[in-house]
N, C-alpha and C. Protein backbone atom coordinates (compact mmCIF):
# COMPACT_ATOMS: atom_id res chain seq x y z
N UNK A 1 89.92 88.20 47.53
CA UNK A 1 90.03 87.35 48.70
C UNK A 1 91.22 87.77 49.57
N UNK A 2 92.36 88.18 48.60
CA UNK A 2 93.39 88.45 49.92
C UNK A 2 93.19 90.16 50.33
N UNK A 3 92.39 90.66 49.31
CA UNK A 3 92.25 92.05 50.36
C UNK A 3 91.19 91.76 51.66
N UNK A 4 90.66 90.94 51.45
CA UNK A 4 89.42 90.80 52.44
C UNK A 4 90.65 90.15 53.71
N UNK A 5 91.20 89.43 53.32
CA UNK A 5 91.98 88.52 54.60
C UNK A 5 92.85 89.68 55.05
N UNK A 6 93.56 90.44 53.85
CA UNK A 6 94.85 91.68 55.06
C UNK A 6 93.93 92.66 55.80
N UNK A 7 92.24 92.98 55.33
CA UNK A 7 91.88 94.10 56.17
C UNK A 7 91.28 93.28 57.19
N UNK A 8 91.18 92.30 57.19
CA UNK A 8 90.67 91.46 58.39
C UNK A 8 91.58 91.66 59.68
N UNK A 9 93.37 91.12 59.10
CA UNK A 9 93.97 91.02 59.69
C UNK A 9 94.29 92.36 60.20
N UNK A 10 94.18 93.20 59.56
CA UNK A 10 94.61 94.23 59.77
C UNK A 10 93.28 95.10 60.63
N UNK A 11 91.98 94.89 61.15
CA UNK A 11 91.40 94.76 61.70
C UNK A 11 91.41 94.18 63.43
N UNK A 12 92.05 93.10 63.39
CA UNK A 12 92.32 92.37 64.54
C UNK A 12 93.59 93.09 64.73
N UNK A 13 94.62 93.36 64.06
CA UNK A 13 95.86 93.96 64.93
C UNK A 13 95.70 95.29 65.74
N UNK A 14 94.54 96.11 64.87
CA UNK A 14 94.27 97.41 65.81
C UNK A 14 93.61 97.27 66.97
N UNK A 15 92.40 96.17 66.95
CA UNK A 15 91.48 95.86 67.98
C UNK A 15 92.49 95.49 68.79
N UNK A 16 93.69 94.56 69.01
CA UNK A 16 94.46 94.31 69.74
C UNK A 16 95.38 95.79 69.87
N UNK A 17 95.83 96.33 69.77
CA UNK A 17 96.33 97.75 70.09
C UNK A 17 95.57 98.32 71.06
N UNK A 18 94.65 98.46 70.40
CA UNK A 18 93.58 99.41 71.13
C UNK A 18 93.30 98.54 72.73
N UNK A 19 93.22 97.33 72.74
CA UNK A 19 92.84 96.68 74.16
C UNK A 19 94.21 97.03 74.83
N UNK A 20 95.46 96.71 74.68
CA UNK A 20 96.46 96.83 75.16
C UNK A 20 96.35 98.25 76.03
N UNK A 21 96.45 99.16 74.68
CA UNK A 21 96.28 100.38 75.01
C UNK A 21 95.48 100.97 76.53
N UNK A 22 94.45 99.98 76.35
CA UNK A 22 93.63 100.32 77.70
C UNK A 22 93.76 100.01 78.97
N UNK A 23 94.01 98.38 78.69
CA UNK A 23 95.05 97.70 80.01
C UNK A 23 96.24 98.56 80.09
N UNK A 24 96.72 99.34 79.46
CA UNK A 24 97.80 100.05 79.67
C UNK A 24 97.83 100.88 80.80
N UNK A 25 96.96 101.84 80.31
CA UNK A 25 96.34 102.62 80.80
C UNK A 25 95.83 102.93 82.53
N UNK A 26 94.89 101.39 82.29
CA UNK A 26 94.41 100.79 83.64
C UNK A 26 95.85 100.66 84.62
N UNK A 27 96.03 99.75 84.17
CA UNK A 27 97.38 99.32 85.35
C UNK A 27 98.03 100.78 85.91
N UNK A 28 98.74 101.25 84.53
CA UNK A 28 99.24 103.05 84.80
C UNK A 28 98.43 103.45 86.25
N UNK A 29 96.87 103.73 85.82
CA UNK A 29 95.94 104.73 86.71
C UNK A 29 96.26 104.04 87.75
N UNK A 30 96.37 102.54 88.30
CA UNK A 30 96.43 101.99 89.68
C UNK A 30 97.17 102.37 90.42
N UNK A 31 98.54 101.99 89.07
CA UNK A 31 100.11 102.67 90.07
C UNK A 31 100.30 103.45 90.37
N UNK A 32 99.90 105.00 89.88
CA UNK A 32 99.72 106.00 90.10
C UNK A 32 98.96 106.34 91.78
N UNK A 33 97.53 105.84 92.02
CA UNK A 33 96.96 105.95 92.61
C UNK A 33 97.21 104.85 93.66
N UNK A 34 97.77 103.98 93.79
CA UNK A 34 98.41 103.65 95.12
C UNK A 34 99.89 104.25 95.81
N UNK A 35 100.09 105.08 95.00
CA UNK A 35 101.28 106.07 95.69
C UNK A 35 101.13 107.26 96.19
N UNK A 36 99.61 107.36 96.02
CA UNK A 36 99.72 108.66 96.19
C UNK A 36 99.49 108.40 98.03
N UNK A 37 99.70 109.38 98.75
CA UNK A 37 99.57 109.48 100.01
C UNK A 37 98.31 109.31 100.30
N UNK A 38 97.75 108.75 101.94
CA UNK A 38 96.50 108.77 101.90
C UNK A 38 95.96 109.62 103.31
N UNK A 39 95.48 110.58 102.94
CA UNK A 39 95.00 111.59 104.18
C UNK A 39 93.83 111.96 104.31
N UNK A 40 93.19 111.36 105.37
CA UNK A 40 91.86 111.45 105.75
C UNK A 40 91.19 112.35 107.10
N UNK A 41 90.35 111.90 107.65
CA UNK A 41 89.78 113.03 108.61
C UNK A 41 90.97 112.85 109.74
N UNK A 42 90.71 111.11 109.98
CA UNK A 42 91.75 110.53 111.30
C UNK A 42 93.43 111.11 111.17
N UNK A 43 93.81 111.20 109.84
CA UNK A 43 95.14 111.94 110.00
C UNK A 43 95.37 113.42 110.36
N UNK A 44 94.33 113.82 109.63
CA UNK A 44 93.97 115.52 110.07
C UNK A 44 94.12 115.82 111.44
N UNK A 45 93.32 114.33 112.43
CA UNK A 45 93.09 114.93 114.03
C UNK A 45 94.13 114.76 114.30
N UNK A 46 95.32 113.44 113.74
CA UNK A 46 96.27 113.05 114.54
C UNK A 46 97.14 114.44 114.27
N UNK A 47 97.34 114.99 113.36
CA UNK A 47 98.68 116.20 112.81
C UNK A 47 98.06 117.34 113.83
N UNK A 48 96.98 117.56 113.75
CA UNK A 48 96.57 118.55 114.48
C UNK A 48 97.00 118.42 116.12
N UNK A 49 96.57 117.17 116.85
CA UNK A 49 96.51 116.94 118.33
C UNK A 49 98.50 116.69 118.50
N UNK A 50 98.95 115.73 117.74
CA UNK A 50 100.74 115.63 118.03
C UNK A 50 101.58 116.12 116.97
N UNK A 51 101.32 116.83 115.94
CA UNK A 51 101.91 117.88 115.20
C UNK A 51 102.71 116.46 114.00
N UNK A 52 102.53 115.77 114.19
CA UNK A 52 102.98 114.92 112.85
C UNK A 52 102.15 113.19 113.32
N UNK A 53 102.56 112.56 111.75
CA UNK A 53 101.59 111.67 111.10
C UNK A 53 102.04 110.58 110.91
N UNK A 54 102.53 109.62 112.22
CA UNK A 54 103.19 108.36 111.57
C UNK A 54 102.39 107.53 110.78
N UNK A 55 102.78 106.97 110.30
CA UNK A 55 101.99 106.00 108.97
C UNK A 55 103.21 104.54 108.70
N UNK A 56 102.35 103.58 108.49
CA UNK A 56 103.42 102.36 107.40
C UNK A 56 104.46 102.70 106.76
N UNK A 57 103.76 103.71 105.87
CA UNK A 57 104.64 103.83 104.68
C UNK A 57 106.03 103.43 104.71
N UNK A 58 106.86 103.61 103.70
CA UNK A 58 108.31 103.68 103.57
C UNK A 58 108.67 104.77 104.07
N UNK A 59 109.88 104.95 104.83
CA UNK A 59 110.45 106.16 105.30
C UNK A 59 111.36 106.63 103.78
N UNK A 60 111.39 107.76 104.04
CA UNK A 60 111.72 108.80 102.59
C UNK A 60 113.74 108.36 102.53
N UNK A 61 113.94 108.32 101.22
CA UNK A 61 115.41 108.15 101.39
C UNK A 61 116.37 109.11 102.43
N UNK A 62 117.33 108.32 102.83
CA UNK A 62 117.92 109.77 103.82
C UNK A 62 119.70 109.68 102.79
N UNK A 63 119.26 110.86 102.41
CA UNK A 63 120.23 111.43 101.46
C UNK A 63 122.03 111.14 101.72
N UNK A 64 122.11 111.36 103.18
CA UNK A 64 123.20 111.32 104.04
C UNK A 64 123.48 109.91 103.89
N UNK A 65 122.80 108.98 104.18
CA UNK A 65 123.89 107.88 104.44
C UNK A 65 124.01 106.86 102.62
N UNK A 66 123.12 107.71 101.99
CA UNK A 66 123.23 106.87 100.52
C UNK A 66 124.82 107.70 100.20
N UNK A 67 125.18 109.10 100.51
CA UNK A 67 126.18 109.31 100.15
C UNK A 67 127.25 109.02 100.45
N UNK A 68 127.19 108.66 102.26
CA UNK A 68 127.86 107.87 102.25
C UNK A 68 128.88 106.68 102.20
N UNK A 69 127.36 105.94 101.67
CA UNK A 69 127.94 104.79 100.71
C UNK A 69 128.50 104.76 99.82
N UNK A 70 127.84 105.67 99.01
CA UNK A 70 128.38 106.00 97.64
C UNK A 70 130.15 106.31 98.01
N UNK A 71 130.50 107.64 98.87
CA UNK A 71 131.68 107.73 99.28
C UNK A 71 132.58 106.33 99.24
N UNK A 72 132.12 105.75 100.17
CA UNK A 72 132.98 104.23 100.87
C UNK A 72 133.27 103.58 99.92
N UNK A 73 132.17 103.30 98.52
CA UNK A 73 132.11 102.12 97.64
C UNK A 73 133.36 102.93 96.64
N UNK A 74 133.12 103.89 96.76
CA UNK A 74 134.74 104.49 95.41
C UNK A 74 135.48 104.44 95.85
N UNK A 75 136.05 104.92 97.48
CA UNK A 75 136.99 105.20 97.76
C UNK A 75 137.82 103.63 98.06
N UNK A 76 136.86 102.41 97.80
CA UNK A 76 137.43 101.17 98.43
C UNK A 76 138.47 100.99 96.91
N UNK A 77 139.67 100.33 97.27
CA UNK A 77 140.78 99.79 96.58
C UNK A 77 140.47 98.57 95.55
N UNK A 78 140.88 98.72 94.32
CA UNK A 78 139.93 97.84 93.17
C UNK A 78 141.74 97.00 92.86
N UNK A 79 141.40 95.99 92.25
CA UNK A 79 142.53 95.39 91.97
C UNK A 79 142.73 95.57 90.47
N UNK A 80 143.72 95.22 90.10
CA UNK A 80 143.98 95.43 88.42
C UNK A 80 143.20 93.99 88.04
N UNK A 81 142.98 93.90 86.73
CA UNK A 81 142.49 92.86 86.01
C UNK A 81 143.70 92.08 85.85
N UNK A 82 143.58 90.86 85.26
CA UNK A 82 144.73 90.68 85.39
C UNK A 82 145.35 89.99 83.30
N UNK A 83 146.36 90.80 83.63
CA UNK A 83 146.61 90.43 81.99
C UNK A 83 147.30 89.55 81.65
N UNK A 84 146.53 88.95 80.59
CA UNK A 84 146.92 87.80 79.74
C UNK A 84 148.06 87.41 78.93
């Protein structure tokens, strides 16, 4: 009786793996495939007729002013902690 109940259980824990596994999977393939760029005939004419392709999208990081920041945020003056 209790081997019948652990391969049972042990039955249902893989079936649950295995579904996970797939929803895994799924979601993965979506995210993947909504990032990818989307270029069709209408972008083709537009690159072709004005030589570039505005779109929604997010504009691409601009390297320059993240370093910037980065610069400003170290170089700013930190106070001591203060001891006890």
């Amino acid at each position: 009786m209790i081997g019948f109940t652990l391969a049972l259980l042990g039955s249902f824990l893989v079936g649950l793996m295995a579904a996970s596994a797939v929803l895994l999977r799924v979601r993965l393939r979506e995210q993947v495939a909504s990032r990818r760029p989307r270029v069709d005939d209408d972008a083709v004419r537009a690159i072709l007729e004005r030589g570039v392709l505005v779109t929604d999208e997010d504009e691409p990081l601009d390297l320059d002013e993240i370093d910037e920041e980065e610069r400003r945020f170290w170089s700013e003056s930190w106070d001591e902690p203060d001891e006890w």
